[in-house]
PDB file of N, CA and C in Angstrom:
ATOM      1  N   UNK A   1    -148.103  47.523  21.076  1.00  0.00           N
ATOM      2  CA  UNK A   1    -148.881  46.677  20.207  1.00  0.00           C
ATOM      3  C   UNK A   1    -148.428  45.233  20.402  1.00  0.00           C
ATOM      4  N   UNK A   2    -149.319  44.123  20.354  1.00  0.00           N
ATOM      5  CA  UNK A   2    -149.095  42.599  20.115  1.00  0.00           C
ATOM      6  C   UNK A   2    -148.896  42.078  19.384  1.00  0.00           C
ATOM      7  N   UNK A   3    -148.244  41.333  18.523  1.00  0.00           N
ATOM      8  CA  UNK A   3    -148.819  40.947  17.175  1.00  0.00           C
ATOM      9  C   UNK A   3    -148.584  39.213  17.127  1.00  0.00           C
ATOM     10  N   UNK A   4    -149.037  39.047  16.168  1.00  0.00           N
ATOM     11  CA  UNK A   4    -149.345  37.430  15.822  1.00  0.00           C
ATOM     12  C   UNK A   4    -148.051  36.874  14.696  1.00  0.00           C
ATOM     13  N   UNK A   5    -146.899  36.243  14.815  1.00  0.00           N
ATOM     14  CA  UNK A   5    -146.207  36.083  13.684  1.00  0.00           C
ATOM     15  C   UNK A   5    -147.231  34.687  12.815  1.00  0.00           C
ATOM     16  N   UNK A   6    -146.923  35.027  11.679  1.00  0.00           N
ATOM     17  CA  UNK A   6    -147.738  33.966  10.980  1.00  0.00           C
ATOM     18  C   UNK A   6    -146.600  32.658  10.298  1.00  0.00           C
ATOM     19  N   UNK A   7    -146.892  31.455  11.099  1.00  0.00           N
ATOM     20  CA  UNK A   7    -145.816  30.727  10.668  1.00  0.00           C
ATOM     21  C   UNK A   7    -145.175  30.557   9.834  1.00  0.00           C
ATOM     22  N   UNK A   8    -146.119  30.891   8.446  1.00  0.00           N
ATOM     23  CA  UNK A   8    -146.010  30.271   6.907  1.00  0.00           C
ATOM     24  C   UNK A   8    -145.311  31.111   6.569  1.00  0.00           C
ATOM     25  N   UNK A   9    -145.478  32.583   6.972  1.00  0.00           N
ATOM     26  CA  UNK A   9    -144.822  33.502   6.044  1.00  0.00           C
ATOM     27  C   UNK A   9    -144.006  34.657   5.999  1.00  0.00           C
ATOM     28  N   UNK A  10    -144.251  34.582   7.685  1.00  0.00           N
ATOM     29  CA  UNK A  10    -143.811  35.230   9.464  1.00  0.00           C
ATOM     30  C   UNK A  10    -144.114  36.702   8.931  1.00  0.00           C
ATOM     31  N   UNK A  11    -145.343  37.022   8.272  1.00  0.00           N
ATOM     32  CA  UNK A  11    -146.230  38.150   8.644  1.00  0.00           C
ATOM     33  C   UNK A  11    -146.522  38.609  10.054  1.00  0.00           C
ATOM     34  N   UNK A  12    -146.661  39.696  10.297  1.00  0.00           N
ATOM     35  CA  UNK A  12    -147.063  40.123  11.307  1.00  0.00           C
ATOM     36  C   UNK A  12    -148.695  40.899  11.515  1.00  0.00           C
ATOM     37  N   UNK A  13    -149.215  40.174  12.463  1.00  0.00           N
ATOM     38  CA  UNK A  13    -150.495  41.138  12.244  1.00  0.00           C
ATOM     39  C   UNK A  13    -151.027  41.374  14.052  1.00  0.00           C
ATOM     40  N   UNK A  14    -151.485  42.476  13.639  1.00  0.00           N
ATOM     41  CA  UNK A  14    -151.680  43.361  15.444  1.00  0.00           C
ATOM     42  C   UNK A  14    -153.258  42.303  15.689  1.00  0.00           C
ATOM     43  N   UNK A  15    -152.899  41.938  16.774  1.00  0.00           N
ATOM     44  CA  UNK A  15    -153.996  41.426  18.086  1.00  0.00           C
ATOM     45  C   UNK A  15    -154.236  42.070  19.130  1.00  0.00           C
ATOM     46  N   UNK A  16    -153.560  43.548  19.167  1.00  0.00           N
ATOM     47  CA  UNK A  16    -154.227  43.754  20.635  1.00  0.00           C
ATOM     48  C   UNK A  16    -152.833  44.776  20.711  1.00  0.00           C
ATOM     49  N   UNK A  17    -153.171  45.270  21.857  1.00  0.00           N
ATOM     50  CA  UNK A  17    -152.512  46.942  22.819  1.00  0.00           C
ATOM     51  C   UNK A  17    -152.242  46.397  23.908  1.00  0.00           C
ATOM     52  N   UNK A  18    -150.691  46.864  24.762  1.00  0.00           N
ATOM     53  CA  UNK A  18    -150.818  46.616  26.381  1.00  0.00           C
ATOM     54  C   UNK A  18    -149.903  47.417  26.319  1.00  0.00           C
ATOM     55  N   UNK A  19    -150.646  48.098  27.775  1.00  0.00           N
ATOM     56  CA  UNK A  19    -149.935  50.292  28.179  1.00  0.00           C
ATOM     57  C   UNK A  19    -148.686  49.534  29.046  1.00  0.00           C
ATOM     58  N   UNK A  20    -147.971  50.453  28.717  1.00  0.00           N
ATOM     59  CA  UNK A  20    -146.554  50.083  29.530  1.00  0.00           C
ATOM     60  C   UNK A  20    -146.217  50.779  30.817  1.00  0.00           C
ATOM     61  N   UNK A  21    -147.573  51.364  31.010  1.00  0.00           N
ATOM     62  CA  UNK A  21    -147.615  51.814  32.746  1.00  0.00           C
ATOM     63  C   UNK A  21    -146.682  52.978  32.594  1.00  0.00           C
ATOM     64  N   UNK A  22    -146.833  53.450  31.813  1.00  0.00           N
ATOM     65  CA  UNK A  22    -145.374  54.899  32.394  1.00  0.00           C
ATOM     66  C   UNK A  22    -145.914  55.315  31.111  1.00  0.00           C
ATOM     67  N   UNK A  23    -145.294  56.796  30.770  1.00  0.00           N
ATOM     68  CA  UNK A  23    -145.337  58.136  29.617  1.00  0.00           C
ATOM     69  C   UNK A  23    -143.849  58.130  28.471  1.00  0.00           C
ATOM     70  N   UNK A  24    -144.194  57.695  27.238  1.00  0.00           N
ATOM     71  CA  UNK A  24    -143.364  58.113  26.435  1.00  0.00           C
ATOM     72  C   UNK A  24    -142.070  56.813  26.275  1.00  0.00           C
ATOM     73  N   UNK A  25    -143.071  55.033  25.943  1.00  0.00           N
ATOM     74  CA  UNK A  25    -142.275  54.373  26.045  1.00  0.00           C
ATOM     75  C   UNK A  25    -140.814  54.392  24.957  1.00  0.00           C
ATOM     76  N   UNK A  26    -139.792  54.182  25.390  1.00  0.00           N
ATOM     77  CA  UNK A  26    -138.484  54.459  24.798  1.00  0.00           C
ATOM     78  C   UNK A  26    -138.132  53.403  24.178  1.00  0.00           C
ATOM     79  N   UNK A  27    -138.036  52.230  24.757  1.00  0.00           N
ATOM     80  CA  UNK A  27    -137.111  51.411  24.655  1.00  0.00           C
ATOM     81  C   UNK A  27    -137.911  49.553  25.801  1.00  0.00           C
ATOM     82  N   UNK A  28    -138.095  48.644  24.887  1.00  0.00           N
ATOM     83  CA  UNK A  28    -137.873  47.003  25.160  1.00  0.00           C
ATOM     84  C   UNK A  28    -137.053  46.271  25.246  1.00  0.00           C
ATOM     85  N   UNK A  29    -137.186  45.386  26.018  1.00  0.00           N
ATOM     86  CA  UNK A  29    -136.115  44.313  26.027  1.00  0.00           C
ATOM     87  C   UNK A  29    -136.800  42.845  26.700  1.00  0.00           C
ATOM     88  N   UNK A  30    -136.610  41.543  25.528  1.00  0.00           N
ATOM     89  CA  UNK A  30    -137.234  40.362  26.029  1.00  0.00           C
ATOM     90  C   UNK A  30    -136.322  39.736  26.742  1.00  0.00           C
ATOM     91  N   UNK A  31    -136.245  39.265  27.972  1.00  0.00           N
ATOM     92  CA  UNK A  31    -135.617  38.203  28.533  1.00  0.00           C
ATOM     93  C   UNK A  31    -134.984  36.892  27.715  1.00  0.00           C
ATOM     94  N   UNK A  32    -133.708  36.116  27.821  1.00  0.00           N
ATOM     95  CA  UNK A  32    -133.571  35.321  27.026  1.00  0.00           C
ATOM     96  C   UNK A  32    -134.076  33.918  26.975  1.00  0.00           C
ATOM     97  N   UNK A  33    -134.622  33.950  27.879  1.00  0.00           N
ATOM     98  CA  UNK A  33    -135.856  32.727  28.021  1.00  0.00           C
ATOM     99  C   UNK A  33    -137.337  33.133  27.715  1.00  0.00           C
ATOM    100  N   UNK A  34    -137.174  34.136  27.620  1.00  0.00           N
ATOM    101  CA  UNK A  34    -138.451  34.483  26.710  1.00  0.00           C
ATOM    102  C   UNK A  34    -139.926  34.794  27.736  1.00  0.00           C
ATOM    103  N   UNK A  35    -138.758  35.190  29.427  1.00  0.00           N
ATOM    104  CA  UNK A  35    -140.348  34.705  29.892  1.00  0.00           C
ATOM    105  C   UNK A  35    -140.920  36.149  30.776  1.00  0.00           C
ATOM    106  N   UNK A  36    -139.845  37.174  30.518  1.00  0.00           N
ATOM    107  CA  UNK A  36    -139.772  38.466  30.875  1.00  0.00           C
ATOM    108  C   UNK A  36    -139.683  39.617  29.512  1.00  0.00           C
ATOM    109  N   UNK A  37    -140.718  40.447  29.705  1.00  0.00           N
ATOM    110  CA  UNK A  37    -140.774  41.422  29.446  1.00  0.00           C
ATOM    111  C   UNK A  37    -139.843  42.982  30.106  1.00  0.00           C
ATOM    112  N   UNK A  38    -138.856  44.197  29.588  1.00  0.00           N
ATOM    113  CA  UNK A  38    -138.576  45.192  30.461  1.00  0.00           C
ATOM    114  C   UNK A  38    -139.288  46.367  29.877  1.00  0.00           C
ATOM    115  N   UNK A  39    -139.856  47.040  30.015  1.00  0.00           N
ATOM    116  CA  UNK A  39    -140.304  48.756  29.144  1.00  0.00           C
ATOM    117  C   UNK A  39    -139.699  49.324  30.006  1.00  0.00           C
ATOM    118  N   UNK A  40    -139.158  50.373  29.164  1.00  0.00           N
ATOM    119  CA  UNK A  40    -138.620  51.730  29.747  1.00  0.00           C
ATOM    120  C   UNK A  40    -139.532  53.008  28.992  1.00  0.00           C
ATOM    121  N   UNK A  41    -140.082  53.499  30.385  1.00  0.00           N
ATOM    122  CA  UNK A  41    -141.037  54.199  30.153  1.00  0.00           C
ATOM    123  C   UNK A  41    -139.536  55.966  30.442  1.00  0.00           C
ATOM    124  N   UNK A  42    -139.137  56.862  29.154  1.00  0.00           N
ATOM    125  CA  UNK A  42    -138.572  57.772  29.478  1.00  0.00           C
ATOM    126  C   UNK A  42    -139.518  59.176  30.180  1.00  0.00           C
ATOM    127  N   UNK A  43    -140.496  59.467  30.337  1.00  0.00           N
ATOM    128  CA  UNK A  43    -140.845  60.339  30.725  1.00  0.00           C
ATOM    129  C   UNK A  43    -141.551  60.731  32.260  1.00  0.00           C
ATOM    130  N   UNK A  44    -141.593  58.796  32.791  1.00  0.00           N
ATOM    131  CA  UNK A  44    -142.187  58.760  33.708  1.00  0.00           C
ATOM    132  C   UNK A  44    -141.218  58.326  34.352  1.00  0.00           C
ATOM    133  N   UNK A  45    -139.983  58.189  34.308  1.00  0.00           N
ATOM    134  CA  UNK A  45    -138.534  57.375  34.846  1.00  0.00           C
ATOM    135  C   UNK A  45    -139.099  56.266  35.203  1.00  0.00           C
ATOM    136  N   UNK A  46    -139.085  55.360  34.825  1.00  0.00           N
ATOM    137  CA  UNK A  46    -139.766  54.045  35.263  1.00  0.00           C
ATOM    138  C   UNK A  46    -139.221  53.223  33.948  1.00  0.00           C
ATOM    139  N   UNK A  47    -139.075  52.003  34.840  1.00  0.00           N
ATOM    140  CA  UNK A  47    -138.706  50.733  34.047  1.00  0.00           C
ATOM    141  C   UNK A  47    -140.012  49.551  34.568  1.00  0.00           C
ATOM    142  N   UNK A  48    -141.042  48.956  33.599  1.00  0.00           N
ATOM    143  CA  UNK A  48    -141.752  47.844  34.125  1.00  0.00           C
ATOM    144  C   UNK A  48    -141.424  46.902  33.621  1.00  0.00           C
ATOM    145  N   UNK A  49    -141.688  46.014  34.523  1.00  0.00           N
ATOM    146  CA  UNK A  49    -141.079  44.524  34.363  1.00  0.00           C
ATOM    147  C   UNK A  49    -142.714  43.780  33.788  1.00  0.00           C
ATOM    148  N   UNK A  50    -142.933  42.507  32.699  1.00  0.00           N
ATOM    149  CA  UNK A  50    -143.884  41.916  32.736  1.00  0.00           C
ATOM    150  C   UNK A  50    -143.744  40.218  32.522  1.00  0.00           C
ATOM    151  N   UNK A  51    -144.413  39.947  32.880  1.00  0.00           N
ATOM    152  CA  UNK A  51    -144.384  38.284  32.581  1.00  0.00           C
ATOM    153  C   UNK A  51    -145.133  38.740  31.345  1.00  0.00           C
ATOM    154  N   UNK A  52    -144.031  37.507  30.442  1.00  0.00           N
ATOM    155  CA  UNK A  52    -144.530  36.558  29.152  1.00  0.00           C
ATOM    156  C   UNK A  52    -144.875  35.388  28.737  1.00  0.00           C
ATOM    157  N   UNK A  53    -146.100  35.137  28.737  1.00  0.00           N
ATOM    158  CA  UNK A  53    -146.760  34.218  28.328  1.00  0.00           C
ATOM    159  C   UNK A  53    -146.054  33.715  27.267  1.00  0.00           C
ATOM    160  N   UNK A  54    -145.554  32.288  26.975  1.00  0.00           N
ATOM    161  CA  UNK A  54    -144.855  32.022  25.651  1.00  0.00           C
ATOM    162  C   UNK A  54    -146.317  31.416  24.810  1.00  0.00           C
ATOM    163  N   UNK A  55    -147.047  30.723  25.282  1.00  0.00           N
ATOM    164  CA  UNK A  55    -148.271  30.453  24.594  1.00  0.00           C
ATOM    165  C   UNK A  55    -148.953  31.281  23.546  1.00  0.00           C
ATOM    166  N   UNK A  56    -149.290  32.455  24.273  1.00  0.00           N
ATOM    167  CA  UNK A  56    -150.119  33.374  24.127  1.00  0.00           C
ATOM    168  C   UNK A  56    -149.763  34.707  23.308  1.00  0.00           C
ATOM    169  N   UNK A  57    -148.460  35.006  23.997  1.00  0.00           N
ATOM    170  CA  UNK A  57    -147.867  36.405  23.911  1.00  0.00           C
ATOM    171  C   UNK A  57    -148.304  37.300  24.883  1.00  0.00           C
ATOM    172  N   UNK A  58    -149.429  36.822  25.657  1.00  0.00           N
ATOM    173  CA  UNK A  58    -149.989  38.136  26.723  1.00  0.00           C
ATOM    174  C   UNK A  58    -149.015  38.666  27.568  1.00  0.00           C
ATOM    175  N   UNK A  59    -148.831  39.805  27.557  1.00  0.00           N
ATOM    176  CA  UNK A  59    -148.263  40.221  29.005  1.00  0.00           C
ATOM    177  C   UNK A  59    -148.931  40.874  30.070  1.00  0.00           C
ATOM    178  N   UNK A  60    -148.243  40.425  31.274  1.00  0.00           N
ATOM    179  CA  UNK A  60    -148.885  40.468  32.725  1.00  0.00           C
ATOM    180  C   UNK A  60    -147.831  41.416  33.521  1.00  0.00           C
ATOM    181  N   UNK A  61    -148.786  42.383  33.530  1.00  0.00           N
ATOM    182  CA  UNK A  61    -147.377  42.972  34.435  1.00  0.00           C
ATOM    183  C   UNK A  61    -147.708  42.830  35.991  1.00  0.00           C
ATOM    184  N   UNK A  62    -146.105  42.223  36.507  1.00  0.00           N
ATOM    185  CA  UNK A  62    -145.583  42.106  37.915  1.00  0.00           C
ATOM    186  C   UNK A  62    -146.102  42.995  38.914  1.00  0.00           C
ATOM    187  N   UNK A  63    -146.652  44.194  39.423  1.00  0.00           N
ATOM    188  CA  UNK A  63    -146.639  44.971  39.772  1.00  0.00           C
ATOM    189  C   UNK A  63    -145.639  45.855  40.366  1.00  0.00           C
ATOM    190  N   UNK A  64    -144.266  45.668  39.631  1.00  0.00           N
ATOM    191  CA  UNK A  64    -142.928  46.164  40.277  1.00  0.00           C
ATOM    192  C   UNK A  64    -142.747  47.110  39.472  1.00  0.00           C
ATOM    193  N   UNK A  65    -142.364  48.388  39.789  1.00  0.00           N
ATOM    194  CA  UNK A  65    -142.144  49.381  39.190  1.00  0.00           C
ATOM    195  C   UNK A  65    -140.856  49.888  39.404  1.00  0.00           C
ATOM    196  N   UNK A  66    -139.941  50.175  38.772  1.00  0.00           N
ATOM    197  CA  UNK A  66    -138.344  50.086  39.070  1.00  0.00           C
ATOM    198  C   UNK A  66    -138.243  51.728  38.796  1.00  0.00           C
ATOM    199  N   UNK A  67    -137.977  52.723  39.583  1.00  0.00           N
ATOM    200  CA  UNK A  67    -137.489  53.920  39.254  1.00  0.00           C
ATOM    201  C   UNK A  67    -135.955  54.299  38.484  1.00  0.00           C
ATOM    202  N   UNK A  68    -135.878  54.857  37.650  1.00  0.00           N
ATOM    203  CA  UNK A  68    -135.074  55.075  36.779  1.00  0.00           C
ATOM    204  C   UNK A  68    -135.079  56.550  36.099  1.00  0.00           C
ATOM    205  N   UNK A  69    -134.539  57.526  36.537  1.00  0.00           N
ATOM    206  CA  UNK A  69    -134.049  58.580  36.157  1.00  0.00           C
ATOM    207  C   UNK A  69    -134.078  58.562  33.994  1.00  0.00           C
ATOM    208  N   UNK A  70    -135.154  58.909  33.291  1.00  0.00           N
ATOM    209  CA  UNK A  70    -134.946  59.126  32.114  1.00  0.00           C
ATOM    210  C   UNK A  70    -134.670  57.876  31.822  1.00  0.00           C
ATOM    211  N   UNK A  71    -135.214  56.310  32.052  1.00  0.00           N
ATOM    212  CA  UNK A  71    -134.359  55.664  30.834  1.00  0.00           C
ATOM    213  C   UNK A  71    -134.572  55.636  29.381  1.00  0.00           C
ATOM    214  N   UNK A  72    -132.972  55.329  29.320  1.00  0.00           N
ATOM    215  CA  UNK A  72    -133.141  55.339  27.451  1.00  0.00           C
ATOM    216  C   UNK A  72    -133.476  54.240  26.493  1.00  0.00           C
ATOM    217  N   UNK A  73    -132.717  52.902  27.188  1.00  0.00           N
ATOM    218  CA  UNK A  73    -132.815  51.470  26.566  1.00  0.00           C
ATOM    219  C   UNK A  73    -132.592  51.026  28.077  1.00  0.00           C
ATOM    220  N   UNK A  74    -133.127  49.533  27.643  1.00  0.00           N
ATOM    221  CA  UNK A  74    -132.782  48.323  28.554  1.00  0.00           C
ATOM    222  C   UNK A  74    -132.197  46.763  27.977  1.00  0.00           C
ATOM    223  N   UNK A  75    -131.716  46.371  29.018  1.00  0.00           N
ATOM    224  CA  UNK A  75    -130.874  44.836  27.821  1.00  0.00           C
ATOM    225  C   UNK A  75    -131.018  44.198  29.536  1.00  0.00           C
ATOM    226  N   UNK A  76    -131.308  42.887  29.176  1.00  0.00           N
ATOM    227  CA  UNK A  76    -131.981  41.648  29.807  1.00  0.00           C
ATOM    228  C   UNK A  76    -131.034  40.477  29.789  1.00  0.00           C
ATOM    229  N   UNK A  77    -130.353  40.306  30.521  1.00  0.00           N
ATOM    230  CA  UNK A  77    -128.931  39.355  30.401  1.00  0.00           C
ATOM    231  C   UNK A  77    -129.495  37.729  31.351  1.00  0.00           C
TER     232      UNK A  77
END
């Protein structure tokens, strides 16, 4: 899910869906510049990487698909 923080009151409200390319997402992690997306998809062993729009919030995914045996979490250093 996407969501919109609302400045005034930092509500959250859903704008929109983006599939994380793999089965049974586990676990996110934002880059600390804010400009990478990681999903760890556990059922499909796959980790996708996406660009983050800081504007927008859209994400774009890279077309890199990182194989990964079951992951559980990811952390973005």
């Amino acid at each position: 899910m996407i969501y919109a923080i609302d400045q005034m009151d930092g509500m959250l409200t859903c704008i929109g869906h983006e599939s994380t390319q793999g089965k049974t997402p586990r676990h996110f992690a934002v880059g600390p510049a804010g400009e990478f997306l990681l999903a760890a998809n556990q059922d499909s062993d796959s980790v996708v990487p996406f660009r983050l729009d800081p504007a927008s919030g859209e994400l774009m995914a890279t077309g890199h698909i990182v194989g990964v045996p079951t992951p559980v979490c990811v952390k973005v250093m």
